[in-house]
C-alpha atoms as a PDB file:
ATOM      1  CA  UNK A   1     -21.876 -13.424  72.874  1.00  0.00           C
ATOM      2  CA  UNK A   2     -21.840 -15.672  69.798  1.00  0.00           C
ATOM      3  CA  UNK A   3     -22.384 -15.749  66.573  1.00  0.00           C
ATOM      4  CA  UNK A   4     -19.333 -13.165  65.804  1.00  0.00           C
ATOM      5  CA  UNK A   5     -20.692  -9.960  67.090  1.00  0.00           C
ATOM      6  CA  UNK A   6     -19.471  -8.061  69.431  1.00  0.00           C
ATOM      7  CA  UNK A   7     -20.493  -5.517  71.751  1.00  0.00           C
ATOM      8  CA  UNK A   8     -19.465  -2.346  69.873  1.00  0.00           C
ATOM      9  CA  UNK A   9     -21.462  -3.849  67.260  1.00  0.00           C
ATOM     10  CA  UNK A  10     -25.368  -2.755  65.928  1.00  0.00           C
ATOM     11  CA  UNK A  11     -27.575  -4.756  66.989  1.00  0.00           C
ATOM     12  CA  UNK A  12     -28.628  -7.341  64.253  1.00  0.00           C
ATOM     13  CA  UNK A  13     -32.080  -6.677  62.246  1.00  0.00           C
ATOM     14  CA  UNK A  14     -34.784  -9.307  62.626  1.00  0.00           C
ATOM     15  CA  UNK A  15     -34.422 -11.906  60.628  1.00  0.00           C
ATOM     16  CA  UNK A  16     -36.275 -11.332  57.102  1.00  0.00           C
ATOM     17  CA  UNK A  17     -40.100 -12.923  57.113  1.00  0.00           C
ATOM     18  CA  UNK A  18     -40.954 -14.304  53.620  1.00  0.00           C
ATOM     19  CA  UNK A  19     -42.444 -11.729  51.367  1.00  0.00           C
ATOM     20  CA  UNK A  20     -43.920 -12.169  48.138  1.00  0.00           C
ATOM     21  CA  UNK A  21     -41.168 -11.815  45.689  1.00  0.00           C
ATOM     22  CA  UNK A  22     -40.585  -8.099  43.444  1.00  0.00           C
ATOM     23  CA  UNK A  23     -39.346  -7.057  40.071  1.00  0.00           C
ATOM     24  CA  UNK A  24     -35.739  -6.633  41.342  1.00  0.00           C
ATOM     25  CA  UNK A  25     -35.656 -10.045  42.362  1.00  0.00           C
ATOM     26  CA  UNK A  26     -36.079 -11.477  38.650  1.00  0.00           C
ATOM     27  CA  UNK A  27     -34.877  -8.519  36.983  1.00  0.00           C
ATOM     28  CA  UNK A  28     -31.811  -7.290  38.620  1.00  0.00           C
ATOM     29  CA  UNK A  29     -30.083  -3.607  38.146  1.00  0.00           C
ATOM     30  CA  UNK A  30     -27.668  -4.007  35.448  1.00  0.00           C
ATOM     31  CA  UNK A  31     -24.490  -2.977  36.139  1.00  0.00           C
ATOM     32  CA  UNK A  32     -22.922  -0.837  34.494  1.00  0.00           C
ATOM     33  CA  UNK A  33     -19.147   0.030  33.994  1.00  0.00           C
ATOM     34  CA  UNK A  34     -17.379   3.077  33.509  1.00  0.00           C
ATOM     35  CA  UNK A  35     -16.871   2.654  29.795  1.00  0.00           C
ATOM     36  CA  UNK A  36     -20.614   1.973  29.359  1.00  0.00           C
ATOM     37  CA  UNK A  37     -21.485   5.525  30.626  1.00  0.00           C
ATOM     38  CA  UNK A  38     -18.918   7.083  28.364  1.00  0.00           C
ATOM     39  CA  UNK A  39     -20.162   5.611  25.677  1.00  0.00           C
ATOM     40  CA  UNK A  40     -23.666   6.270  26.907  1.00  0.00           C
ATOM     41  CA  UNK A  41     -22.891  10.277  27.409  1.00  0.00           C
ATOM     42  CA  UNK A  42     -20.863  10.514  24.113  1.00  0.00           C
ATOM     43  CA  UNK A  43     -23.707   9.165  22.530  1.00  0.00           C
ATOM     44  CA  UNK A  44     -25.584  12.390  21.880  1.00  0.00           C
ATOM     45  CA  UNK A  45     -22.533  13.814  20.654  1.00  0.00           C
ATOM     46  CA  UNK A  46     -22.085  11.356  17.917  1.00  0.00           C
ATOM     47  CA  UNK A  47     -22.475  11.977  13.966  1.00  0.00           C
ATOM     48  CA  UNK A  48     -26.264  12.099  12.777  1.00  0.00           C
ATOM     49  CA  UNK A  49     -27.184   8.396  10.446  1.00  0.00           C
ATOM     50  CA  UNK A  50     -26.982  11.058   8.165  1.00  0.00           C
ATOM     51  CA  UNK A  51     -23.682  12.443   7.800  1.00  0.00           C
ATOM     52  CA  UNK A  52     -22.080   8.989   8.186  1.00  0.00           C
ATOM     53  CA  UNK A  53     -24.216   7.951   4.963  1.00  0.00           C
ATOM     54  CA  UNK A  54     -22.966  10.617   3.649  1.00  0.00           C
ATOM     55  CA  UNK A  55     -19.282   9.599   4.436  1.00  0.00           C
ATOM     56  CA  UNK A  56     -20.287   5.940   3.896  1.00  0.00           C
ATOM     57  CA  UNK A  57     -21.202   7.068   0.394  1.00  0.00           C
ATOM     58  CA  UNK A  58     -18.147   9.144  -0.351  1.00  0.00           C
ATOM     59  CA  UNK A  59     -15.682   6.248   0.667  1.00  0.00           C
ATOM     60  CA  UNK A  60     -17.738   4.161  -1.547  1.00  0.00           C
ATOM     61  CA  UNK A  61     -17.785   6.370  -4.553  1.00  0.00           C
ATOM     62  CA  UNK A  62     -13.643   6.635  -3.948  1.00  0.00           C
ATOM     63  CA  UNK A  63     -13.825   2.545  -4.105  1.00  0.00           C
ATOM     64  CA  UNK A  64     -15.526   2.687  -7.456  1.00  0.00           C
ATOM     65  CA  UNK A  65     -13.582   5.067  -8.861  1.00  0.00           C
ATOM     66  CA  UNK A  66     -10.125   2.997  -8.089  1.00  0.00           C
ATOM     67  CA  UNK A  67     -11.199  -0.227  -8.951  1.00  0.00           C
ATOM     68  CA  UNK A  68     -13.313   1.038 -12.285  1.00  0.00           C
ATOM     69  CA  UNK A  69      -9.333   1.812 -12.644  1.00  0.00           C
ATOM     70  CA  UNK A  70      -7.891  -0.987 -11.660  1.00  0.00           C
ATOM     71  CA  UNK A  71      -9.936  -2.244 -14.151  1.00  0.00           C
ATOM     72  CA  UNK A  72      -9.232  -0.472 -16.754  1.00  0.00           C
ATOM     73  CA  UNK A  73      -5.345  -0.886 -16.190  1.00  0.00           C
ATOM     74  CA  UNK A  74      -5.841  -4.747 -15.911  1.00  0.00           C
ATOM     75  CA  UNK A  75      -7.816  -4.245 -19.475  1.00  0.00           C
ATOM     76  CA  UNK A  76      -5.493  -2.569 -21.127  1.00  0.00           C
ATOM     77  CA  UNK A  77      -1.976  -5.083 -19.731  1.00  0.00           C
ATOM     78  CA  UNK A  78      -4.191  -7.718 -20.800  1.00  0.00           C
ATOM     79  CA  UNK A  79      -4.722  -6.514 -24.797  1.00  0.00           C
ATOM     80  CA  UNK A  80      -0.905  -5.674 -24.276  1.00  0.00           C
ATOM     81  CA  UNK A  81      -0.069  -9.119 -23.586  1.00  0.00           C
ATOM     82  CA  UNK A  82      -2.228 -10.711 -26.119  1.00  0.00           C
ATOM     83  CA  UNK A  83      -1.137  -8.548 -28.920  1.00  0.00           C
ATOM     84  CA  UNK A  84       2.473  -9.457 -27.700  1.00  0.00           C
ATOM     85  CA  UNK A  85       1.880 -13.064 -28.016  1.00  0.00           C
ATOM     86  CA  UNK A  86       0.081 -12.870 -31.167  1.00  0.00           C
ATOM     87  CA  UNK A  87       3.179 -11.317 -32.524  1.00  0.00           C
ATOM     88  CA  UNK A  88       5.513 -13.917 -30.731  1.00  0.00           C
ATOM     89  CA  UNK A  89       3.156 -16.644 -32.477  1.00  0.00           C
ATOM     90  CA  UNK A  90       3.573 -14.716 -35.952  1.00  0.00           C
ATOM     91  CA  UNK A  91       7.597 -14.646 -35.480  1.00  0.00           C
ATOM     92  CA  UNK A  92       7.859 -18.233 -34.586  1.00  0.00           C
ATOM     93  CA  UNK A  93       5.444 -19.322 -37.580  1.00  0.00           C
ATOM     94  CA  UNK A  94       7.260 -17.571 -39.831  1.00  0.00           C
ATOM     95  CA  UNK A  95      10.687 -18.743 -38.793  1.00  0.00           C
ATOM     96  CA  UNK A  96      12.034 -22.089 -39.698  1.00  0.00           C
ATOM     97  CA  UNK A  97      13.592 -24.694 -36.909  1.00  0.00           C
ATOM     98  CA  UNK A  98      16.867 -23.389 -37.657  1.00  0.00           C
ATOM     99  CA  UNK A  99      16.201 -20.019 -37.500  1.00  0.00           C
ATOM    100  CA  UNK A 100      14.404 -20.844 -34.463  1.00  0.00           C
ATOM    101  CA  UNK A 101      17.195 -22.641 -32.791  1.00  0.00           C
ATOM    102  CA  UNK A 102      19.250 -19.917 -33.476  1.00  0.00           C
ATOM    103  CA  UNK A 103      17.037 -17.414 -31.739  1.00  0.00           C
ATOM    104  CA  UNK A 104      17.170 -19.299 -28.736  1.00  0.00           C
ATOM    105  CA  UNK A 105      20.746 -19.509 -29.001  1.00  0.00           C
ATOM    106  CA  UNK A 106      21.648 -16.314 -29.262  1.00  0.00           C
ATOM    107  CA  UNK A 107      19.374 -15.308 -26.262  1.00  0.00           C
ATOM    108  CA  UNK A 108      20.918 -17.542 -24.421  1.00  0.00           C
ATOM    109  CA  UNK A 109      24.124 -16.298 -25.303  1.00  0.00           C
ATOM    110  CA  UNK A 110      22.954 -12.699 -24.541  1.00  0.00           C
ATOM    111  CA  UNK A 111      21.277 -13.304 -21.334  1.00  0.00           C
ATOM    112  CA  UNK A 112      24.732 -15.122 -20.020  1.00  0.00           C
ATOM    113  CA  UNK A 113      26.714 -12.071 -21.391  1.00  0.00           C
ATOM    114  CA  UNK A 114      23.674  -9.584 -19.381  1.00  0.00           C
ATOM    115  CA  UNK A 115      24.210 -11.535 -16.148  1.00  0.00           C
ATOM    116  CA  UNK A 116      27.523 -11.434 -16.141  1.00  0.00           C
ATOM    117  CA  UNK A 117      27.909  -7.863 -16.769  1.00  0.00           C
ATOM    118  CA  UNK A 118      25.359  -7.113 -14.269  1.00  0.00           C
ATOM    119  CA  UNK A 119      26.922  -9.041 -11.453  1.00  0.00           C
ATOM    120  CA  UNK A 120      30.680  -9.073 -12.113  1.00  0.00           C
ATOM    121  CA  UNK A 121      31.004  -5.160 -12.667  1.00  0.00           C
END
């Protein structure tokens, strides 16, 4: 006996005459995993389109609402710092070179006085 079979074997089916070719030969079962049925039996169970509109629309609505405040904050740092530099501008006009020389001096003075307080003590 040849051909690898052996006696305790079946014997072998005839050998396969051509046929005229079906569905299954172009269009294979797909396979599928185990995941893919999870997902495919969990998919009943899933939120309506509606209700994750709904919470679509809600996170969206939270979104607005911070950055219409975030907006608002930046607005109101921004007049802050303008009026601040306005005022800064007014100082500096007003003062002479001498005066102004001075200024820097003594802040100088007082921010070497600061950081030595702060990290000697």
């Amino acid at each position: 006996m040849s051909g690898g079979c052996t006696s305790s074997c079946p014997p072998c089916p005839p050998p396969a005459s051509p046929s005229i070719p079906t569905a299954s030969t172009y269009f294979p079962a797909p396979i599928v995993s185990e995941r893919q049925k999870r997902n495919a039996d969990t998919a009943f169970s899933a939120p309506s389109d509606m209700e994750c509109s709904k919470a679509s629309d809600d996170d969206l609505d939270k979104m607005e609402r911070i950055l219409n405040n975030l907006s608002l904050e930046m607005e109101t740092t921004f007049n802050r710092l303008d009026f601040v530099q306005k005022r800064v501008a007014m100082v500096m006009k007003k003062a002479s070179i001498k005066r102004q020389i001075m200024l820097i001096l003594y802040l100088v003075v007082l921010f070497i006085i600061l950081f030595l307080l702060v990290f000697l003590t």
